[in-house]
Protein backbone atom coordinates (compact mmCIF):
# COMPACT_ATOMS: atom_id res chain seq x y z
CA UNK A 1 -12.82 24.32 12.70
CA UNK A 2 -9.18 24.46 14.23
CA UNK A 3 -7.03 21.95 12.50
CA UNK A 4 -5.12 19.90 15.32
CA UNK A 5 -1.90 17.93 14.57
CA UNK A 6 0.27 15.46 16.36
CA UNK A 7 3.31 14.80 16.49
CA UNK A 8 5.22 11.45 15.17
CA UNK A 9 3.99 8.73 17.74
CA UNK A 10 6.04 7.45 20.40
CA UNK A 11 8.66 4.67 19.33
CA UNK A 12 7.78 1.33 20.76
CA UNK A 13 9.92 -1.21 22.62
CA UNK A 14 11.82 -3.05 19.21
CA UNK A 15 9.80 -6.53 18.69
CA UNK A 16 11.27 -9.37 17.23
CA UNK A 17 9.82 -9.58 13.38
CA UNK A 18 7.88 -12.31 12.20
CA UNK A 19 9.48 -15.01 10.11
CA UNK A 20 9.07 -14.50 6.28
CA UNK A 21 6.70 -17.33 5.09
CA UNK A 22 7.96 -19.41 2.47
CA UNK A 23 4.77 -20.55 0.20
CA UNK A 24 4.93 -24.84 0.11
CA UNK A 25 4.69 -26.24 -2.90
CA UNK A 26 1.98 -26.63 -4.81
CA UNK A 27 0.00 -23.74 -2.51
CA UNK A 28 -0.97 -20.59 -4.22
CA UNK A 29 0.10 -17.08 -3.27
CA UNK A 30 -1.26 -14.60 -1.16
CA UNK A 31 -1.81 -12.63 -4.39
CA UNK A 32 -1.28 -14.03 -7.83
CA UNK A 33 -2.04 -11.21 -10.73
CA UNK A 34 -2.16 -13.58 -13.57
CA UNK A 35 -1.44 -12.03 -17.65
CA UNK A 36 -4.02 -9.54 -16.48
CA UNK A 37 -4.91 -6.48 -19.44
CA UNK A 38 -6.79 -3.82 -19.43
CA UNK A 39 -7.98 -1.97 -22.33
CA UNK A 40 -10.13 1.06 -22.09
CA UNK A 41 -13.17 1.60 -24.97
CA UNK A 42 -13.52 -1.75 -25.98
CA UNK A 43 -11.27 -3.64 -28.30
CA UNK A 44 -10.10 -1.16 -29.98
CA UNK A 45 -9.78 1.12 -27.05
CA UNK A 46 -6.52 2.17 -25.20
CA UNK A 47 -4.80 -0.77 -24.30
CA UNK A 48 -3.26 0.47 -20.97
CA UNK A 49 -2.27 -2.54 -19.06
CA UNK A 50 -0.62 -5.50 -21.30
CA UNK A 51 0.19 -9.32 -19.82
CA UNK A 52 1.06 -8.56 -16.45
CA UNK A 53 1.95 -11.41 -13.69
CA UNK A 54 3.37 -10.78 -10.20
CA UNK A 55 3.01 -13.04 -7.50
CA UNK A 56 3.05 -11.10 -3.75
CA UNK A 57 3.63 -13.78 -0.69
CA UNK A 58 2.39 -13.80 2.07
CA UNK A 59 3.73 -11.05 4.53
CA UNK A 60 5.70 -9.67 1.32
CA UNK A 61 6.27 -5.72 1.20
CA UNK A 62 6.29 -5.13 -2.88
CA UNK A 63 6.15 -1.91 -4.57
CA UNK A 64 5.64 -0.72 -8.09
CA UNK A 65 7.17 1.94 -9.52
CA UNK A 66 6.92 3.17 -13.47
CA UNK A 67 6.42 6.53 -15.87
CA UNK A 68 3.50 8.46 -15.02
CA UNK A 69 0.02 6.75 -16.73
CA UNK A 70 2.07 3.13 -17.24
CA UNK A 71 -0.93 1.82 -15.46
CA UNK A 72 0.24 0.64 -11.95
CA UNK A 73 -2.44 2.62 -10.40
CA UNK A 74 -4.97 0.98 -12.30
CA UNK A 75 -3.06 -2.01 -11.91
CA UNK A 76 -4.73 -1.79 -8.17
CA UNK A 77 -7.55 -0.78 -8.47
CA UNK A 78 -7.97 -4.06 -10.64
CA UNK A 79 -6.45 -6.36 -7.45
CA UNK A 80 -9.07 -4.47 -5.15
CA UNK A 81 -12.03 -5.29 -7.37
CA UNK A 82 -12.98 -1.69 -7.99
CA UNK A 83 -12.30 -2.10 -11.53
CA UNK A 84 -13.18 -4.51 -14.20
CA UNK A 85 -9.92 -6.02 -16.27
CA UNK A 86 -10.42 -7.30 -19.83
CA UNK A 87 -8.35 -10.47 -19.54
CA UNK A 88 -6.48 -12.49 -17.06
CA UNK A 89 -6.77 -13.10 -13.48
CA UNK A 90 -6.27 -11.91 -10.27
CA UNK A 91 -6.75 -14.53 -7.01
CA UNK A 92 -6.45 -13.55 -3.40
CA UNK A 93 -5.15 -16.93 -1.48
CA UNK A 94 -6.51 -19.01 -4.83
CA UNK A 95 -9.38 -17.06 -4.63
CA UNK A 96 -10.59 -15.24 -7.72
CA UNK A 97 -11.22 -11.64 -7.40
CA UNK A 98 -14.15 -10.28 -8.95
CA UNK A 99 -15.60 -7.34 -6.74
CA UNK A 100 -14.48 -5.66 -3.87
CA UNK A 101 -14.29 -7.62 -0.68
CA UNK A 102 -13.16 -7.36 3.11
CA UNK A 103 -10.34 -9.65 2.36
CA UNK A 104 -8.38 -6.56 0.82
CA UNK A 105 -7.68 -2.76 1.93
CA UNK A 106 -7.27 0.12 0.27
CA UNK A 107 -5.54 3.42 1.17
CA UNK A 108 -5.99 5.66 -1.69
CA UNK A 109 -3.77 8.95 -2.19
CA UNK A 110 -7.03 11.36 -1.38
CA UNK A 111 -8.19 11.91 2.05
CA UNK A 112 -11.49 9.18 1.64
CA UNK A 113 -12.50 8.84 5.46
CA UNK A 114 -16.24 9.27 5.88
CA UNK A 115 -16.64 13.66 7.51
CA UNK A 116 -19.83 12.72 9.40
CA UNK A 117 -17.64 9.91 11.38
CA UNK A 118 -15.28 10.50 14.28
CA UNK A 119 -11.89 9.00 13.63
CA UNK A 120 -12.97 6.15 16.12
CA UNK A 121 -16.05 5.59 14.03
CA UNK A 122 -14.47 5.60 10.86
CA UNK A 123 -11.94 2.73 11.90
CA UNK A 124 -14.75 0.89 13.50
CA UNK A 125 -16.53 0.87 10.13
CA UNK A 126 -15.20 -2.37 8.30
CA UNK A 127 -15.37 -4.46 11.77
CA UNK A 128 -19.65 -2.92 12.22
CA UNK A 129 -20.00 -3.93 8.87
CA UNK A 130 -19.01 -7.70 9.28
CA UNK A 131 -21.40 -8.11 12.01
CA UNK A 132 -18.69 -7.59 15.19
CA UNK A 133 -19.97 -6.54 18.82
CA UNK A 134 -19.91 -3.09 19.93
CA UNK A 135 -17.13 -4.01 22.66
CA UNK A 136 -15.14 -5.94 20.51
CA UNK A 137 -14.77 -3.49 17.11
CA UNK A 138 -13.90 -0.50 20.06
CA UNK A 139 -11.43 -2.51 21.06
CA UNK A 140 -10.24 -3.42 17.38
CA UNK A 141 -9.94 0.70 17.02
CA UNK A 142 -8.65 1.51 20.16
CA UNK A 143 -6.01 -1.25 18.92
CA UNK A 144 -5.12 0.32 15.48
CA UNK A 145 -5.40 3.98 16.66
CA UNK A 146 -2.85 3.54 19.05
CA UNK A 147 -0.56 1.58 16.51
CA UNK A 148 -0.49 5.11 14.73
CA UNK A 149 -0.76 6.88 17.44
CA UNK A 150 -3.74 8.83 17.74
CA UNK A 151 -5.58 7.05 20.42
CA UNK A 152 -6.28 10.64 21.77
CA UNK A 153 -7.97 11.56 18.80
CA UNK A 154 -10.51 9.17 18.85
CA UNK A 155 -13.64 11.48 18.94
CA UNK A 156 -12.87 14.28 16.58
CA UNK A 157 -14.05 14.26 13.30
CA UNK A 158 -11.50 14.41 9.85
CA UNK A 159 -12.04 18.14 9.82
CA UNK A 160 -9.77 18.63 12.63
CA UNK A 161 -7.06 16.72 11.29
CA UNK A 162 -4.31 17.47 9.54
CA UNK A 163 -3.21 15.39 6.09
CA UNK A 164 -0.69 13.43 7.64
CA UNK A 165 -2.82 12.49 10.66
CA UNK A 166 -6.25 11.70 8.12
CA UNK A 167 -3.60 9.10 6.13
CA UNK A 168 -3.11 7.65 9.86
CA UNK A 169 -6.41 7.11 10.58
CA UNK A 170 -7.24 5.85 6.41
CA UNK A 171 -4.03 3.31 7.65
CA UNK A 172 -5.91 1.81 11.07
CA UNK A 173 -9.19 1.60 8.97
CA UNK A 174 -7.83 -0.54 6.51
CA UNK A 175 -6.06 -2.31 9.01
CA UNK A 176 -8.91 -2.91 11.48
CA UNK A 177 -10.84 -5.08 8.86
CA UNK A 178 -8.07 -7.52 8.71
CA UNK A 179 -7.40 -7.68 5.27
CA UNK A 180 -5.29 -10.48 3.69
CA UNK A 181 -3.81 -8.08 1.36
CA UNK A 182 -3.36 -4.34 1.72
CA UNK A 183 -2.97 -1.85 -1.16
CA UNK A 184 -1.77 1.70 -0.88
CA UNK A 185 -1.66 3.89 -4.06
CA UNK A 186 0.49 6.62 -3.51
CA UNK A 187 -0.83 7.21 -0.04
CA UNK A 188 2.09 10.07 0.93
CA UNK A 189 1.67 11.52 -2.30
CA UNK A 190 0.12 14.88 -1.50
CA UNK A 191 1.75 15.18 2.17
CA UNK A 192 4.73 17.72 2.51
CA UNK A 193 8.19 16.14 2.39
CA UNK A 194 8.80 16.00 6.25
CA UNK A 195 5.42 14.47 6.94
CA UNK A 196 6.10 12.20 4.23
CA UNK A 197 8.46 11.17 6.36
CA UNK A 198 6.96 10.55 9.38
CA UNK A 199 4.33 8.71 7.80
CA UNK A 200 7.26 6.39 5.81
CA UNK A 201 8.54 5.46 9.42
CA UNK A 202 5.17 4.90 10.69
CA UNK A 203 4.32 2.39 8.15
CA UNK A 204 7.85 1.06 8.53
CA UNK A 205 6.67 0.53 12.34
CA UNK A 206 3.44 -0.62 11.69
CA UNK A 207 4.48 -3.31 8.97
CA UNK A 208 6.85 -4.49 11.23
CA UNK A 209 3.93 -5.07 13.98
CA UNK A 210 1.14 -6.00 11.55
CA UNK A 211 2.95 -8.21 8.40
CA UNK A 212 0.63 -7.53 6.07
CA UNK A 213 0.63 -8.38 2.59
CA UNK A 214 1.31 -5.00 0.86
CA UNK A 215 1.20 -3.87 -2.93
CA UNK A 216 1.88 -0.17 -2.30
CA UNK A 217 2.49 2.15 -5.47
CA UNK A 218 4.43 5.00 -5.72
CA UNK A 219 6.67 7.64 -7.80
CA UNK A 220 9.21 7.92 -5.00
CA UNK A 221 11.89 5.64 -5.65
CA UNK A 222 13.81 6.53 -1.93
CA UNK A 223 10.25 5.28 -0.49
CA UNK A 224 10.21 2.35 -2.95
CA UNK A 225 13.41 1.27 -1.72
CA UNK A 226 13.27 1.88 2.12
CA UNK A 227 9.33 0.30 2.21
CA UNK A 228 9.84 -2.10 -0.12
CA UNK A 229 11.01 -5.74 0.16
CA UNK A 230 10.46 -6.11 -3.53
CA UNK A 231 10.11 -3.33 -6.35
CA UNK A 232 8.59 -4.01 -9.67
CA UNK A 233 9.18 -1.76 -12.62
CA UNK A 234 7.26 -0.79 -15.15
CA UNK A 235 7.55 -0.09 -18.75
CA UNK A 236 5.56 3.24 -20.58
CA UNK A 237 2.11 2.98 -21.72
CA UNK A 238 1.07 0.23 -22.32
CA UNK A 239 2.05 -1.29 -19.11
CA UNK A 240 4.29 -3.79 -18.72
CA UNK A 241 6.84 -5.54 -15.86
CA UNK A 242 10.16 -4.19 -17.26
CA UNK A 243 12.42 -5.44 -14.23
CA UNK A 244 11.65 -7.04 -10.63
CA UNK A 245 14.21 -6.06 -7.96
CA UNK A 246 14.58 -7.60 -4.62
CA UNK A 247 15.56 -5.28 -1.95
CA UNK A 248 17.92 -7.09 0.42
CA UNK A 249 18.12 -4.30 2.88
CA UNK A 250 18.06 -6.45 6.78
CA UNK A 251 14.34 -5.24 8.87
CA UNK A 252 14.04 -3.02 10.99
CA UNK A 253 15.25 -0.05 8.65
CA UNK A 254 16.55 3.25 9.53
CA UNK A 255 15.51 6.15 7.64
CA UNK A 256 19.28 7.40 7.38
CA UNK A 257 19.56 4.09 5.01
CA UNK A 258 18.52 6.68 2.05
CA UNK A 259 22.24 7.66 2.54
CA UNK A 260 24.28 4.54 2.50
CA UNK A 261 26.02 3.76 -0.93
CA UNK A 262 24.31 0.70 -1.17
CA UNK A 263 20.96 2.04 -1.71
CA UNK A 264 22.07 5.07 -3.70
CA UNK A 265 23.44 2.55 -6.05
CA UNK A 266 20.20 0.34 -6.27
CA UNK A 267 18.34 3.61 -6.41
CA UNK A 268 20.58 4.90 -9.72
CA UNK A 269 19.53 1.69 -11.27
CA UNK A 270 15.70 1.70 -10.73
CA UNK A 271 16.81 5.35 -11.95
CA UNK A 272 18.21 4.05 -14.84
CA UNK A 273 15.65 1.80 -15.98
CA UNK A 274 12.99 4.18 -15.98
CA UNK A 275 14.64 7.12 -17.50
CA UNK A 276 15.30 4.52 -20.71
CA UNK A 277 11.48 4.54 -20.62
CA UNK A 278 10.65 7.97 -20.52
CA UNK A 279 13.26 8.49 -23.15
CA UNK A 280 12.02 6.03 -25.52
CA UNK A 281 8.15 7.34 -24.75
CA UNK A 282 9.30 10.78 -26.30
């Protein structure tokens, strides 16, 4: 089948950002990973994820970033329920997480939309599955399909698509179920550099609209940086939280802040920390 593509959507009007929510005391955070390890093979197995704790607030942008195998992958797949830690815990507004549920998305790196769905179906399919009316989960797509701009899309199937526009329409899936937290692992990781960056200022866009919690993984440090409002660091195998950097960058961002001495700076020192882990891996 022809393989159509789009073009980066048209910029909205500039909206005024929500206010950062400040958690009250006492109140638990959106999501609280709590001394959580992982060790593969039993006790004796690999241990590949030791005494981790992050807290991510509400509306919060945080990104982790680490060596290659440290674990931060598996770090979310643990947070989404898809995979079974060996100690700690992991809550979701106090909440303990124990299996997947509608109350967090996923966008995984792979193109994971369902073939024998149109685009509109495959957004529509969290909202069918919690029991919402034909009109109203339409609407919910129609909604989110537009925020990424591919409302004309709406009745092809993934085959037609291109990468870039499938990670769209993965995007305004997870987003139509209304999740309290969103996770992306590597999401632009297989997309050409100048889609990659179209999709980094779509997301920018989007975030800005939507506020979602977001724990979003990634090698890039530039897109850890620009996305981020927080960036973890991790240590080598077996993963640990080497560093936690806020990013104090003012919202909305330009993508021409990858060239401002202020984030080249920030961006040698994330540098810098995880070149003294590779180094010390070896």
């Amino acid at each position: 089948m022809t393989e159509l593509s789009a073009s980066s959507p048209v910029e909205p009007a500039p909206i005024a950002l929500f206010p950062r929510q400040h958690r009250p005391l006492g109140t638990p955070a959106r999501l609280a990973i709590e001394h959580v390890t992982l060790r593969y093979g039993g006790p004796d197995g690999t241990l590949a994820v030791d005494d981790v704790s992050i807290d991510v607030e509400q509306n919060e942008f945080c990104v982790i970033v680490g060596p290659s195998g440290c674990g931060k992958s598996s770090l979310l797949y643990l947070a989404a329920g898809l995979t079974e830690l060996t100690s700690g815990d992991i809550r979701v507004d106090g909440h303990l997480v124990s299996e997947p549920g509608p109350d967090r998305g996923m966008v995984f790196q792979g193109y994971t939309l369902f073939p024998w769905l149109t685009v509109r179906q495959n957004v529509e399919y969290g909202p069918k599955r919690k029991g919402i009316g034909k009109a109203e989960r339409r609407a919910i797509a129609e909604r989110f399909l537009a925020e990424v701009g591919l409302g004309q899309f709406a009745d092809v199937f993934p085959s037609q698509l291109s990468g870039g526009m499938k990670q769209r329409v993965a995007l305004a899936r997870a987003l139509a179920n209304d999740p309290s937290v969103l996770f992306m692992d590597e999401p632009f990781g297989a997309l050409d550099s100048q889609t990659r960056g179209t999709m980094q200022k779509l997301l920018l866009r989007v975030w800005e609209h939507t506020q979602k919690t977001v724990l979003f993984v990634t090698h890039d440090i530039d897109e850890a940086i620009l996305l981020g409002d927080r960036v973890v660091v991790m240590t080598a195998r077996p993963g640990r939280i080497k560093a936690e950097i806020k990013v104090d960058f003012a919202r909305p961002r330009a993508m021409d802040l990858v060239l401002e001495p202020e984030f080249i700076a920030l961006k040698r020192h994330i540098l810098g920390l995880l070149h003294d882990e590779i180094d010390e891996e070896h």
